[in-house]
C-alpha atoms as a PDB file:
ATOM      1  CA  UNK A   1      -2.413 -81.760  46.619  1.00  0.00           C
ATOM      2  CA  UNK A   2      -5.846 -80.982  44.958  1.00  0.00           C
ATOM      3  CA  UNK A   3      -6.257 -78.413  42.034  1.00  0.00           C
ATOM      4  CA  UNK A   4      -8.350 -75.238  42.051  1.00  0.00           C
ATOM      5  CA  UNK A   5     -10.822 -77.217  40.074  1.00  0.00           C
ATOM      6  CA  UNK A   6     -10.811 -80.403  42.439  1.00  0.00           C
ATOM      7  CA  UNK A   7     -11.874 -78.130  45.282  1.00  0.00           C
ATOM      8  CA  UNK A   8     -14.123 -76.385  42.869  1.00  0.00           C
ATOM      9  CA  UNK A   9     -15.603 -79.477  41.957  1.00  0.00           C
ATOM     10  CA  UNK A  10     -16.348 -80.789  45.537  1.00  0.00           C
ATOM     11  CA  UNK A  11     -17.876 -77.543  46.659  1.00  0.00           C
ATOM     12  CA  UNK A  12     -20.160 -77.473  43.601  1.00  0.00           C
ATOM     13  CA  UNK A  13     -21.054 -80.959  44.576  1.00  0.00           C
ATOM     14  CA  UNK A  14     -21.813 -80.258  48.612  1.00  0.00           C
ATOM     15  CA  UNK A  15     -23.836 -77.122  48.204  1.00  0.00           C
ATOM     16  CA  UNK A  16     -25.544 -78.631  44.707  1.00  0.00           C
ATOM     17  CA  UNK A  17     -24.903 -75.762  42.097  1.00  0.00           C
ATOM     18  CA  UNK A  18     -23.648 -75.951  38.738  1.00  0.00           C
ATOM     19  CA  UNK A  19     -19.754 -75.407  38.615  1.00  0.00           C
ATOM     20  CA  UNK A  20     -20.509 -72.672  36.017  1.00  0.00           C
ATOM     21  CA  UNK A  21     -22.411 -70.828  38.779  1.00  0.00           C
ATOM     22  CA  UNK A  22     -18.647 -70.958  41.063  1.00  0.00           C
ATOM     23  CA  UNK A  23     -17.108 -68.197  41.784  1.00  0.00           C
ATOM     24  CA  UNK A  24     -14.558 -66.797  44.634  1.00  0.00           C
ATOM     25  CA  UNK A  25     -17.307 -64.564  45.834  1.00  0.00           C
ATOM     26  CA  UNK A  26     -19.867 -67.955  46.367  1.00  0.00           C
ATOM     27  CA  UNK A  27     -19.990 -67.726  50.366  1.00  0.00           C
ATOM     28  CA  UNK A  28     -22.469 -68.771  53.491  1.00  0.00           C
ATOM     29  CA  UNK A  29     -23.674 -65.452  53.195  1.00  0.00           C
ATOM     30  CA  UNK A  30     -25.406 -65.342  49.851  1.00  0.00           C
ATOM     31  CA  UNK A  31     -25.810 -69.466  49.173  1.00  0.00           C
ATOM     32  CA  UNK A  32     -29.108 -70.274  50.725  1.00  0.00           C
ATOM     33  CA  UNK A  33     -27.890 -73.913  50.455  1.00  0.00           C
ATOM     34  CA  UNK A  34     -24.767 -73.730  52.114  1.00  0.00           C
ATOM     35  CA  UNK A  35     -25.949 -74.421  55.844  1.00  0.00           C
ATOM     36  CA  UNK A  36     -23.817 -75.001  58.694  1.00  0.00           C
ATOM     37  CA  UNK A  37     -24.673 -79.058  58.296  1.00  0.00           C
ATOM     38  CA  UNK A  38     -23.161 -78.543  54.549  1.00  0.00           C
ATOM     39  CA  UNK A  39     -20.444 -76.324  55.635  1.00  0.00           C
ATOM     40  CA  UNK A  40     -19.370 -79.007  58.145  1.00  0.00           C
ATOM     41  CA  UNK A  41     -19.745 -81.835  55.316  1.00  0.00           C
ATOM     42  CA  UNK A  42     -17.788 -79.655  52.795  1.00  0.00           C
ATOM     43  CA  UNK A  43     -15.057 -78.864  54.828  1.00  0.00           C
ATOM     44  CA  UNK A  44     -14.212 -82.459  56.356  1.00  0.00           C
ATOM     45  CA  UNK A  45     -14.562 -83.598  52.858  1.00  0.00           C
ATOM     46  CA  UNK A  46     -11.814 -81.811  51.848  1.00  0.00           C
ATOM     47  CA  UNK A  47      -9.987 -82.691  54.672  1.00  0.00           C
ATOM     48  CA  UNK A  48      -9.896 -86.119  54.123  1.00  0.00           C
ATOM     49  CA  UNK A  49      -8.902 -85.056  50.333  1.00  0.00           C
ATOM     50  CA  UNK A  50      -6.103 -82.670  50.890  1.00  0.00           C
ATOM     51  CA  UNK A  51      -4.881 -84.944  54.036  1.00  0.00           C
ATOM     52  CA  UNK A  52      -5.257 -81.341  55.868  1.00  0.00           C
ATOM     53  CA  UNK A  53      -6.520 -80.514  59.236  1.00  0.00           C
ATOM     54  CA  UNK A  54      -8.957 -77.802  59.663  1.00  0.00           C
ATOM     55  CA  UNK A  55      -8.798 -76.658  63.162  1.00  0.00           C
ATOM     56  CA  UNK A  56     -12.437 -76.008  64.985  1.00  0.00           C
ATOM     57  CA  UNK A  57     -11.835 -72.660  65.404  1.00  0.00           C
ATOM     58  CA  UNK A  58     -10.818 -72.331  61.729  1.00  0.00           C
ATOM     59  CA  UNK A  59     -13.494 -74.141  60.261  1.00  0.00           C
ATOM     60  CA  UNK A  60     -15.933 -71.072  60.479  1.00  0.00           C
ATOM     61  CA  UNK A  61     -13.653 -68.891  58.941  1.00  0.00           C
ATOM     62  CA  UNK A  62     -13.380 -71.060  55.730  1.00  0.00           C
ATOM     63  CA  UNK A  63     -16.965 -69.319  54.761  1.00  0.00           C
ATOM     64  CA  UNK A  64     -16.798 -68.444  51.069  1.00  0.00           C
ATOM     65  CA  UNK A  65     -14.916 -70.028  48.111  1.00  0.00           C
ATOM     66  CA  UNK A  66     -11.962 -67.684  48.385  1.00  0.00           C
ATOM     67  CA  UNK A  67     -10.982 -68.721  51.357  1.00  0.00           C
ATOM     68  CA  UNK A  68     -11.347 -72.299  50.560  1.00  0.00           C
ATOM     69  CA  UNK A  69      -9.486 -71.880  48.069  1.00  0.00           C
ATOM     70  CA  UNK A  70      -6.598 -70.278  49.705  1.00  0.00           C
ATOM     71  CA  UNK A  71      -6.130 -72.677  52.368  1.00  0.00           C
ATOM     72  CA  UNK A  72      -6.497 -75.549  50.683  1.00  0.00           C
ATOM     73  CA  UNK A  73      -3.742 -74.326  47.515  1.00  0.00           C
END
């Protein structure tokens, strides 16, 4: 099972900003970076991490760090 900072780590790599710059309220809404291609990438990244499935119709839902975070802890 990953850590908080293991997820934190591979976001901060996928939508290239400084893990400093992390926080739960980071989101697709105010990340110019974090696109739907990046969103995809992030999400199947920690998939193959945590060993979890995301479900399609889940995977838009996972849109901020928060969330992440809670369904991958």
């Amino acid at each position: 099972m990953l850590k908080r900072k293991d997820i934190i780590e591979v976001i901060s790599k996928k939508i290239k900003i400084p893990i400093s710059k992390i926080t739960e309220k980071v989101s697709v809404e105010n990340t110019p970076r974090w696109d739907s291609l990046t969103h995809h990438e992030l999400i199947l990244e920690l998939e193959k991490k945590t060993k979890k499935n995301v479900r399609t119709d889940q995977m838009s839902e996972l849109n901020s760090v928060e969330k992440i975070l809670k369904y991958f802890i």
